[in-house]
PDB file of N, CA and C in Angstrom:
ATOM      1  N   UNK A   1     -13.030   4.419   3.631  1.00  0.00           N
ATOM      2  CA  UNK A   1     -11.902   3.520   3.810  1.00  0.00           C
ATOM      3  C   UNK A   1     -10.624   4.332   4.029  1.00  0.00           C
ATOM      4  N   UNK A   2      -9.669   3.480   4.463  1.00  0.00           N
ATOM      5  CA  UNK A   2      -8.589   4.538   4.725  1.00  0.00           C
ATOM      6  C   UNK A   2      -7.082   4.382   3.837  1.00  0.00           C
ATOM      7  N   UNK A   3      -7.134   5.477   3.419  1.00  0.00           N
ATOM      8  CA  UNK A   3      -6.055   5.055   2.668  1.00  0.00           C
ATOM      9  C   UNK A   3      -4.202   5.162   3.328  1.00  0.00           C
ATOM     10  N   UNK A   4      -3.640   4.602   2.030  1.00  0.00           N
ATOM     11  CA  UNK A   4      -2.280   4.288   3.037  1.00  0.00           C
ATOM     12  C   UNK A   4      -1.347   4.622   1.587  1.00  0.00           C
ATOM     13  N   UNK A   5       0.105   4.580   1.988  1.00  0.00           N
ATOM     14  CA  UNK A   5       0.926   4.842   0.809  1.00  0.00           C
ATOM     15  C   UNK A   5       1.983   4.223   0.478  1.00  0.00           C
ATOM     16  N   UNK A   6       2.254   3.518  -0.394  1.00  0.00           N
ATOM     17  CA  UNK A   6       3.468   2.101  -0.447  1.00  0.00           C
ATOM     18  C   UNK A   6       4.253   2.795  -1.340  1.00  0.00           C
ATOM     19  N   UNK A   7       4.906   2.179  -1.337  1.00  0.00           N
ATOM     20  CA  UNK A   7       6.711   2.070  -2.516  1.00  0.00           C
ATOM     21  C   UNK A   7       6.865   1.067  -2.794  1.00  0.00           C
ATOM     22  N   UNK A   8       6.531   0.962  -3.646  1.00  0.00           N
ATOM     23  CA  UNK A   8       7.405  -0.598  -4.765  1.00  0.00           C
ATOM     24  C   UNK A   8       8.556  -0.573  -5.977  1.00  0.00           C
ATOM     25  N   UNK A   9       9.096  -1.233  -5.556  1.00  0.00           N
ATOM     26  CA  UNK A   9      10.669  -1.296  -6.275  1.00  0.00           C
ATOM     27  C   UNK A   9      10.474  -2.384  -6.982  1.00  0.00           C
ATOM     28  N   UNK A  10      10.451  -2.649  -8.606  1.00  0.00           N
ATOM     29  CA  UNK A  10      10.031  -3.469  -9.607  1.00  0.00           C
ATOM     30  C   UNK A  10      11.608  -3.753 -10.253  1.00  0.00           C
ATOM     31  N   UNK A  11      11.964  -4.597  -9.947  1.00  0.00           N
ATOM     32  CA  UNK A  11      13.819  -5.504 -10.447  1.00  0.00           C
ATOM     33  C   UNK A  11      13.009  -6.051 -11.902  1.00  0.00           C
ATOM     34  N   UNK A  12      13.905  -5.689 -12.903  1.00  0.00           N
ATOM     35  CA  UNK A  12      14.244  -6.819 -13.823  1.00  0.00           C
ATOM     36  C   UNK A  12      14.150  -6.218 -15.489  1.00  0.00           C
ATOM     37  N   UNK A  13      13.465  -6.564 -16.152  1.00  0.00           N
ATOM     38  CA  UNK A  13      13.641  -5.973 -17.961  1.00  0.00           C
ATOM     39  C   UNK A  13      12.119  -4.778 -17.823  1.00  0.00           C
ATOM     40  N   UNK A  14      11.962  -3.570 -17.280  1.00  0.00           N
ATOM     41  CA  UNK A  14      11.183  -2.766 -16.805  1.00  0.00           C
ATOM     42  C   UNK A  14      11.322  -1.772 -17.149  1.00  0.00           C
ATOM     43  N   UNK A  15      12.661  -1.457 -18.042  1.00  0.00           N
ATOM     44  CA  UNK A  15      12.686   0.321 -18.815  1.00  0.00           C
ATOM     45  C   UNK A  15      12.696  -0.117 -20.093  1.00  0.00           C
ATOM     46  N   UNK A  16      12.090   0.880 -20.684  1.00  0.00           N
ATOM     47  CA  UNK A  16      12.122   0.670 -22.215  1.00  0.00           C
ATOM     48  C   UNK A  16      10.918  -0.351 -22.541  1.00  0.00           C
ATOM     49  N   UNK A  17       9.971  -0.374 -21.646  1.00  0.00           N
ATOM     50  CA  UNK A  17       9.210  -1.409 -22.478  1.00  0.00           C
ATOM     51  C   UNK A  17       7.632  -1.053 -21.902  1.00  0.00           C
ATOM     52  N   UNK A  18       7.871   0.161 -21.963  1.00  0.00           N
ATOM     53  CA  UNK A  18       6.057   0.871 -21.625  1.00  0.00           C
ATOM     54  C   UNK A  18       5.819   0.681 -20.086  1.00  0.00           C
ATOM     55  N   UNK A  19       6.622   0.370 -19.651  1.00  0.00           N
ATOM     56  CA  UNK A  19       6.371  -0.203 -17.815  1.00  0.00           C
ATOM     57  C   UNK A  19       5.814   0.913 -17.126  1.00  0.00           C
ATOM     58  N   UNK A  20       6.294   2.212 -17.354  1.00  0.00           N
ATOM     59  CA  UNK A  20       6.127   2.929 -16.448  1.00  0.00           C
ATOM     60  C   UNK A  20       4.388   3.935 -17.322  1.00  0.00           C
ATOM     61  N   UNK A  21       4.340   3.882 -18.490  1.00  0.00           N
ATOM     62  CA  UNK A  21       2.658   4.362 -18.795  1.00  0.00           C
ATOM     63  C   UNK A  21       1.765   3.111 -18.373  1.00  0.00           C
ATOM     64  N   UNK A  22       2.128   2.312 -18.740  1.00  0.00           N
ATOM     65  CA  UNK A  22       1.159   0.821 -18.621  1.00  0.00           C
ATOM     66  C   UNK A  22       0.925   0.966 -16.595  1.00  0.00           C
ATOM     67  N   UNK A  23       1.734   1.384 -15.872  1.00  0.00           N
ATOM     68  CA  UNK A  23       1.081   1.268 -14.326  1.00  0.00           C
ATOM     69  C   UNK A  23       0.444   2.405 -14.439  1.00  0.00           C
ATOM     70  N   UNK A  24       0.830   3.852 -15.027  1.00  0.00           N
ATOM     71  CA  UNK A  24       0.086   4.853 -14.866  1.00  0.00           C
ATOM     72  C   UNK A  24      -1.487   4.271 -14.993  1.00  0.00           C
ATOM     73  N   UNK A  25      -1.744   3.803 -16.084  1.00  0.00           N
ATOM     74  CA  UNK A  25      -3.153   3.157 -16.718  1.00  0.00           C
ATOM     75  C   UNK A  25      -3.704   1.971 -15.408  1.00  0.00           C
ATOM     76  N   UNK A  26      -3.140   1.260 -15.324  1.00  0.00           N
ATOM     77  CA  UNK A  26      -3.801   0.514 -14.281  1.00  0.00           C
ATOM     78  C   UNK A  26      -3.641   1.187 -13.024  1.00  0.00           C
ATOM     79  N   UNK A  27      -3.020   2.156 -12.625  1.00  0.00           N
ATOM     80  CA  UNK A  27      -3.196   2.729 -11.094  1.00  0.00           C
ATOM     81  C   UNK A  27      -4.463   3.587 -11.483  1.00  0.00           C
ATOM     82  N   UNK A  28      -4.582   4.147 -12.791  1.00  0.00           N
ATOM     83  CA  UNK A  28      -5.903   5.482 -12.778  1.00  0.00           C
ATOM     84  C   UNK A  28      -6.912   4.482 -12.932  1.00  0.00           C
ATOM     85  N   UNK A  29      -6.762   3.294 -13.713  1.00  0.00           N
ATOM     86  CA  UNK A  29      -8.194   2.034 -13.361  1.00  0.00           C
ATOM     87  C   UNK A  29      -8.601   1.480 -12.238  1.00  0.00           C
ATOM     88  N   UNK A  30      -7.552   1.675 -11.244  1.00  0.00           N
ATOM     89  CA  UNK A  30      -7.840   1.258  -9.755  1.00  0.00           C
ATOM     90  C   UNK A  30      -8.413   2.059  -9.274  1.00  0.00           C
ATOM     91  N   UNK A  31      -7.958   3.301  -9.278  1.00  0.00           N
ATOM     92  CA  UNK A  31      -8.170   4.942  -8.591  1.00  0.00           C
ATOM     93  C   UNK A  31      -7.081   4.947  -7.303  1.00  0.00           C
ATOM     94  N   UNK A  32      -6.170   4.694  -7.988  1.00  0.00           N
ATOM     95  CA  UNK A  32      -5.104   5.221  -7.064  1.00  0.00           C
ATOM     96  C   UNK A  32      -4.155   6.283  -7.801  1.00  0.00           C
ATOM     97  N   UNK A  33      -3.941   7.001  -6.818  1.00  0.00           N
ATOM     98  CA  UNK A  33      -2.785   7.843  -7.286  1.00  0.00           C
ATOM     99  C   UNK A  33      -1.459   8.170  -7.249  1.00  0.00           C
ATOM    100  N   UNK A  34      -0.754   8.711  -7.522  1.00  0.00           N
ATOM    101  CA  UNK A  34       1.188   8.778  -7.716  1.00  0.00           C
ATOM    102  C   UNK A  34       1.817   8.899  -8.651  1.00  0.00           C
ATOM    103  N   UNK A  35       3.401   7.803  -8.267  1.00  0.00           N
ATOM    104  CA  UNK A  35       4.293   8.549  -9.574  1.00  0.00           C
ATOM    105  C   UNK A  35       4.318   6.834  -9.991  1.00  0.00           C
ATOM    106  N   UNK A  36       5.146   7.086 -10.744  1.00  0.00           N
ATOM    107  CA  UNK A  36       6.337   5.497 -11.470  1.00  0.00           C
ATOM    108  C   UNK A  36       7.336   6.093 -12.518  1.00  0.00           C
ATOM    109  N   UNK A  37       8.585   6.242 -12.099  1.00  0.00           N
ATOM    110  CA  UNK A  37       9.366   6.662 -12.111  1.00  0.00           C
ATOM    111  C   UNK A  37      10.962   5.488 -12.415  1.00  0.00           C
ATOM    112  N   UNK A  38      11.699   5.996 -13.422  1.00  0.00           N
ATOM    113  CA  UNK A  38      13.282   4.820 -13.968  1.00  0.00           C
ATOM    114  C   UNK A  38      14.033   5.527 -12.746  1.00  0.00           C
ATOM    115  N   UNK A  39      14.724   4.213 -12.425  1.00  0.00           N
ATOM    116  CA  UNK A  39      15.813   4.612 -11.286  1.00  0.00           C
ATOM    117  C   UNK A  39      17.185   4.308 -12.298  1.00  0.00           C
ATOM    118  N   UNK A  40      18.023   4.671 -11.419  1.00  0.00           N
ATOM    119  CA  UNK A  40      19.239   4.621 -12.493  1.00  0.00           C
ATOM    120  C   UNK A  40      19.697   3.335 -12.467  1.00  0.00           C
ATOM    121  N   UNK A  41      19.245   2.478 -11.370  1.00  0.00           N
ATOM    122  CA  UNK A  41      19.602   1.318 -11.119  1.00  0.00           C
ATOM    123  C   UNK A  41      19.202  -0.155 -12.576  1.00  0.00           C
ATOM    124  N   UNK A  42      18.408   0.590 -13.340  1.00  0.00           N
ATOM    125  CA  UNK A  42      17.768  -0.027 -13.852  1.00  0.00           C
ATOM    126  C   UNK A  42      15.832  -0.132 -14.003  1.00  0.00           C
ATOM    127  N   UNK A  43      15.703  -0.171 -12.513  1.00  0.00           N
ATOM    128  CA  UNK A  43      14.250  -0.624 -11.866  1.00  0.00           C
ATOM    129  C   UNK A  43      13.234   0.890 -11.776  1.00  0.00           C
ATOM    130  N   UNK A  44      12.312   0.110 -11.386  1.00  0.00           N
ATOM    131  CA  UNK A  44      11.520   1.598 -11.855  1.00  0.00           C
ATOM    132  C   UNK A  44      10.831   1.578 -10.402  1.00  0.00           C
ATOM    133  N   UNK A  45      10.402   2.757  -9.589  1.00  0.00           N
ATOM    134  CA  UNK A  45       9.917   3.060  -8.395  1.00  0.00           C
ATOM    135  C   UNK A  45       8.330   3.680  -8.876  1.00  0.00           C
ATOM    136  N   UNK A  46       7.282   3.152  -8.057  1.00  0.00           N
ATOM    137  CA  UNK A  46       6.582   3.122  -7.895  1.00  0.00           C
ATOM    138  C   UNK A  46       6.030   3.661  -6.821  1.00  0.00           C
ATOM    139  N   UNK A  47       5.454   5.259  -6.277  1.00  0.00           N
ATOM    140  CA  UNK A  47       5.058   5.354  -5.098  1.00  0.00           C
ATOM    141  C   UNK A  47       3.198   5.260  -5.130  1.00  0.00           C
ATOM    142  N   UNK A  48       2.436   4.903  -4.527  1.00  0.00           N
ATOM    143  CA  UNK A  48       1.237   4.688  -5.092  1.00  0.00           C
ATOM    144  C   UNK A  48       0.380   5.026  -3.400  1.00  0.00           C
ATOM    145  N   UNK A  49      -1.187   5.913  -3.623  1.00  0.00           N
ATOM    146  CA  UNK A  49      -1.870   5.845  -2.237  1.00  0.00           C
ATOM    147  C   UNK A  49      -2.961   5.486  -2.964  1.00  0.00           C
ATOM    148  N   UNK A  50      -3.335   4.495  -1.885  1.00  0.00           N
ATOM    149  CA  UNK A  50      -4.587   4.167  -2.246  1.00  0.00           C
ATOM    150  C   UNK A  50      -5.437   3.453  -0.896  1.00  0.00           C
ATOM    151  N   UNK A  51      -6.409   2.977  -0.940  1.00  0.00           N
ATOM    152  CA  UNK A  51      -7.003   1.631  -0.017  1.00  0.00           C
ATOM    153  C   UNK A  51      -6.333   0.292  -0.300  1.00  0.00           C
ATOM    154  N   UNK A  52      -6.651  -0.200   0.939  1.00  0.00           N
ATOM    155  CA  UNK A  52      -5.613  -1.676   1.136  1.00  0.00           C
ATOM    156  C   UNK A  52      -5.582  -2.456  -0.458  1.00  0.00           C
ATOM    157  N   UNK A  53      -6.996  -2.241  -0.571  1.00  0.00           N
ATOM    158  CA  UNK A  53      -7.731  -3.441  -1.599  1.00  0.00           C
ATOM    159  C   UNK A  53      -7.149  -2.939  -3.086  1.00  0.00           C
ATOM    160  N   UNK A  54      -6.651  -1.723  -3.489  1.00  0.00           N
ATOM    161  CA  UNK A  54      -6.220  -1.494  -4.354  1.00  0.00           C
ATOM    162  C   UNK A  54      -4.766  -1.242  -4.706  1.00  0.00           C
ATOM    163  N   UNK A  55      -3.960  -1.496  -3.160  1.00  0.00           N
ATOM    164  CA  UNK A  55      -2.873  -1.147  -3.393  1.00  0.00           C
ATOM    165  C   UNK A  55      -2.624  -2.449  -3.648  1.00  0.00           C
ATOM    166  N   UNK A  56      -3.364  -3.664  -3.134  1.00  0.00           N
ATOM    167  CA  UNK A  56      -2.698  -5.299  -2.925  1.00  0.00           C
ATOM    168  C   UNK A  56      -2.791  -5.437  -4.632  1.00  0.00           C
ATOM    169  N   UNK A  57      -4.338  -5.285  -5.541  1.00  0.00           N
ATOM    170  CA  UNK A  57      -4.407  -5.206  -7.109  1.00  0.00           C
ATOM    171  C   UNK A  57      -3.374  -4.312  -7.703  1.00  0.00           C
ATOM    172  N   UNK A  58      -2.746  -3.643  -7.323  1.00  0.00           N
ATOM    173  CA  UNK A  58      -1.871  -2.756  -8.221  1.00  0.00           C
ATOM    174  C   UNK A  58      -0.172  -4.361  -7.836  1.00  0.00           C
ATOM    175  N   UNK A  59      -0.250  -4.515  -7.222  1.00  0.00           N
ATOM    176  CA  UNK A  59       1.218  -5.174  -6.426  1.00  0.00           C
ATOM    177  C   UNK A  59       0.929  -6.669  -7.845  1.00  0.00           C
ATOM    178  N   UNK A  60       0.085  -6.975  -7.476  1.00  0.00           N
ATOM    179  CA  UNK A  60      -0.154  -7.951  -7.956  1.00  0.00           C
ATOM    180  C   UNK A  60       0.144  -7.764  -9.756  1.00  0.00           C
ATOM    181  N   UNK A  61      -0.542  -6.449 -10.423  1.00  0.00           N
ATOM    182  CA  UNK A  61      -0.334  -6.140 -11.752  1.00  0.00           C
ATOM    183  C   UNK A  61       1.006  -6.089 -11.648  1.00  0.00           C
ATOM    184  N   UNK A  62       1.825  -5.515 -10.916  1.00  0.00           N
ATOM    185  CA  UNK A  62       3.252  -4.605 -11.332  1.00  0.00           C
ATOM    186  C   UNK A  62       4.102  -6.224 -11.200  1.00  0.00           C
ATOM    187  N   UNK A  63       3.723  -7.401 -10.543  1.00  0.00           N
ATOM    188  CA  UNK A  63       4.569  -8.713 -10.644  1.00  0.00           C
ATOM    189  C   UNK A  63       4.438  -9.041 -11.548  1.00  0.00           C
ATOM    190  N   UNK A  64       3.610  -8.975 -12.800  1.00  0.00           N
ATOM    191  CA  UNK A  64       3.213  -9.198 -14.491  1.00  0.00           C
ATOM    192  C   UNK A  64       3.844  -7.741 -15.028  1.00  0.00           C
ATOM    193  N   UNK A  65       3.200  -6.953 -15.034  1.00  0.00           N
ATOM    194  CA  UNK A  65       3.943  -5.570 -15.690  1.00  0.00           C
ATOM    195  C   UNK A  65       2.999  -5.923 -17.214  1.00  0.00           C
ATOM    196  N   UNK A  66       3.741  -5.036 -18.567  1.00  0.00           N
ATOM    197  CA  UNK A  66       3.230  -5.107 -19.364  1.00  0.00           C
ATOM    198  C   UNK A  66       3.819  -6.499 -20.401  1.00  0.00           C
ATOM    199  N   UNK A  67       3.305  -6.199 -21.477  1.00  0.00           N
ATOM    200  CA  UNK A  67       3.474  -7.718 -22.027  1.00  0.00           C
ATOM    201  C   UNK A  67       4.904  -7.686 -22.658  1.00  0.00           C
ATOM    202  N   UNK A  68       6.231  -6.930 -22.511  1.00  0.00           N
ATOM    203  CA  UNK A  68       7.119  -6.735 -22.652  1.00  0.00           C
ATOM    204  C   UNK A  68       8.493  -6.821 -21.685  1.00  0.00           C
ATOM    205  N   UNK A  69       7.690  -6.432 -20.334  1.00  0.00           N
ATOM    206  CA  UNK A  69       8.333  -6.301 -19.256  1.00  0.00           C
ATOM    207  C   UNK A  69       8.503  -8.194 -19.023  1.00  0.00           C
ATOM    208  N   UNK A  70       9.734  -8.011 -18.398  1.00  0.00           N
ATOM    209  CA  UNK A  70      10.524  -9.281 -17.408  1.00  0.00           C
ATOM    210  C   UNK A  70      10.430  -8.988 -16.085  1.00  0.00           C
ATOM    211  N   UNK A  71       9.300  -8.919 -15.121  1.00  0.00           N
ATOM    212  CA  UNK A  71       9.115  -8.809 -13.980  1.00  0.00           C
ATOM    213  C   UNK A  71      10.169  -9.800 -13.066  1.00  0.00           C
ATOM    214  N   UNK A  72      11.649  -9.396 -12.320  1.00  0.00           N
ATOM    215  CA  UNK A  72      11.883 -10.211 -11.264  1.00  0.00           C
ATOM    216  C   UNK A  72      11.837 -10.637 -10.201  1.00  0.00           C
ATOM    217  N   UNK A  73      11.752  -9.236  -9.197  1.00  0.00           N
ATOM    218  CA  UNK A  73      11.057  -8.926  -8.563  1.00  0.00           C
ATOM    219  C   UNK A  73      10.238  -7.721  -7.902  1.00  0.00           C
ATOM    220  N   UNK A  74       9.603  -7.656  -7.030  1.00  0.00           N
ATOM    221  CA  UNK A  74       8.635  -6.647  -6.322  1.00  0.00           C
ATOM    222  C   UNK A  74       8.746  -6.617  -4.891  1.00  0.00           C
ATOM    223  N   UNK A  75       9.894  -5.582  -4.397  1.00  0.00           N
ATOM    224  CA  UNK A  75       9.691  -4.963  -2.889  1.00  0.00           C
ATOM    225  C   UNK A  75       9.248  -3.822  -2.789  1.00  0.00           C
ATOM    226  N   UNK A  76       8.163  -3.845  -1.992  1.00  0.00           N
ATOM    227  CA  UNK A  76       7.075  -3.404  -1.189  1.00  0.00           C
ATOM    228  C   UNK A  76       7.143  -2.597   0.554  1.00  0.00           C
ATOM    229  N   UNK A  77       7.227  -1.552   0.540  1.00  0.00           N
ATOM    230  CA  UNK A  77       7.421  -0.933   1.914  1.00  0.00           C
ATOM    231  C   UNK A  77       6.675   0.200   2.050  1.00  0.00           C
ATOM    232  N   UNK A  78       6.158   0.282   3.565  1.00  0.00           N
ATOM    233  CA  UNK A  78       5.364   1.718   3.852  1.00  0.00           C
ATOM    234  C   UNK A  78       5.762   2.751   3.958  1.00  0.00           C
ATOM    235  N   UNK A  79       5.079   4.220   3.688  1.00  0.00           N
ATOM    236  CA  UNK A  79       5.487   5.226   3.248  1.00  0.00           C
ATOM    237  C   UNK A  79       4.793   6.309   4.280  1.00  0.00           C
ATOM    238  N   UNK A  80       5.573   7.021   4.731  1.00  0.00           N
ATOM    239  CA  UNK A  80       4.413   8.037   5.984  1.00  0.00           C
ATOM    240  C   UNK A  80       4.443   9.130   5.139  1.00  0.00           C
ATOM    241  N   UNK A  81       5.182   9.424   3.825  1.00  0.00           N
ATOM    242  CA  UNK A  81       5.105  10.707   3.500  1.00  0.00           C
ATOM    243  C   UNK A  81       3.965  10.513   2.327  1.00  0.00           C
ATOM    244  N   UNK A  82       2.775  10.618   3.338  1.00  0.00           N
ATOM    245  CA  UNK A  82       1.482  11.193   2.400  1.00  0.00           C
ATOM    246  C   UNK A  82       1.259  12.097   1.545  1.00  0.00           C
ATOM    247  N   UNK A  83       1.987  13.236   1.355  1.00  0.00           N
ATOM    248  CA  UNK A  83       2.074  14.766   1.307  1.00  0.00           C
ATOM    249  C   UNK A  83       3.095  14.468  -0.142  1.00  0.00           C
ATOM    250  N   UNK A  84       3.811  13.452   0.157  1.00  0.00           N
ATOM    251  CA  UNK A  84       4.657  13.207  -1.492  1.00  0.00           C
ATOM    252  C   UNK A  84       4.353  12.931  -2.787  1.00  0.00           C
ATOM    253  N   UNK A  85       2.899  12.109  -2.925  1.00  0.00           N
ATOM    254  CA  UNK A  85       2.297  11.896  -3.472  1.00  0.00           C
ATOM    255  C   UNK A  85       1.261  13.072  -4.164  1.00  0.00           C
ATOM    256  N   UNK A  86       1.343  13.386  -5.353  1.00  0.00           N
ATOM    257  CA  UNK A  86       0.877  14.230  -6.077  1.00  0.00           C
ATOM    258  C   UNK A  86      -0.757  13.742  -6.563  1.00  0.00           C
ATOM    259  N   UNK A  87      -1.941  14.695  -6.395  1.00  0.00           N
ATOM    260  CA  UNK A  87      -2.989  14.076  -7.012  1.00  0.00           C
ATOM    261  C   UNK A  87      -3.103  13.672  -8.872  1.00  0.00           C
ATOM    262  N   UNK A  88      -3.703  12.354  -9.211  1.00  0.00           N
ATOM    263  CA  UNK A  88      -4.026  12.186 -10.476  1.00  0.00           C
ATOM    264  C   UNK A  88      -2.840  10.935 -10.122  1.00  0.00           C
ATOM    265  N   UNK A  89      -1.700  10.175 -10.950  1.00  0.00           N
ATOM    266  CA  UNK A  89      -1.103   9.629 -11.458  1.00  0.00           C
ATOM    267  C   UNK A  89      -0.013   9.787 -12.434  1.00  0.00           C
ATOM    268  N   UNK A  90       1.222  10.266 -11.993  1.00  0.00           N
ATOM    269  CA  UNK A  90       2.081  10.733 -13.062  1.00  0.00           C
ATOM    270  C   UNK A  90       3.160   9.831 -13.503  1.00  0.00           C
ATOM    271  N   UNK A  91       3.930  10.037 -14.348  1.00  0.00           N
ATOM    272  CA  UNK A  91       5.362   9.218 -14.919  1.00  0.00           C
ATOM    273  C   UNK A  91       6.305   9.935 -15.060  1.00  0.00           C
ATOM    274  N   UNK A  92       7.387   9.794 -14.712  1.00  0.00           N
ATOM    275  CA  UNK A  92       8.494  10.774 -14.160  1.00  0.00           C
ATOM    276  C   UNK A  92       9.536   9.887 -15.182  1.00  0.00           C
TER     277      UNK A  92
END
């Protein structure tokens, strides 16, 4: 299958409340890999590669988040820099 590489930008109550280990855990249960990372903005960035089918299940978790998080919203855009993405799953 072929894989591809998104960015998702997660708006709303998302720092401070495990957001960014809790995707680590469900991106390494998918088998996708990357970062998730606090922006200063508040929101936390998400770069993730995977297959279609796992990037759409990861999109879908990160609109729930963990049972703490206030998910508002989730924008979603393609990424050509393949090479940015680090193997395994990290938290920055």
């Amino acid at each position: 299958m072929e894989q591809s590489t998104r960015r998702f930008i997660v708006f709303g109550k998302v720092q401070g409340v495990f957001f960014r280990q809790s995707t680590r855990l469900e991106a390494l249960r998918l088998g996708i890999r990357g970062i998730a990372r606090n922006l200063s903005d508040g929101s936390v960035e998400v770069l993730a590669q995977g297959e279609a089918s796992q990037l759409h299940a990861l999109r879908l978790w990160l609109q729930q988040g963990p049972a703490h998080a206030r998910v508002e919203e989730v924008r979603e855009t393609a990424v050509d820099e393949a090479d940015a993405v680090p193997g395994g799953f990290v938290t920055l």
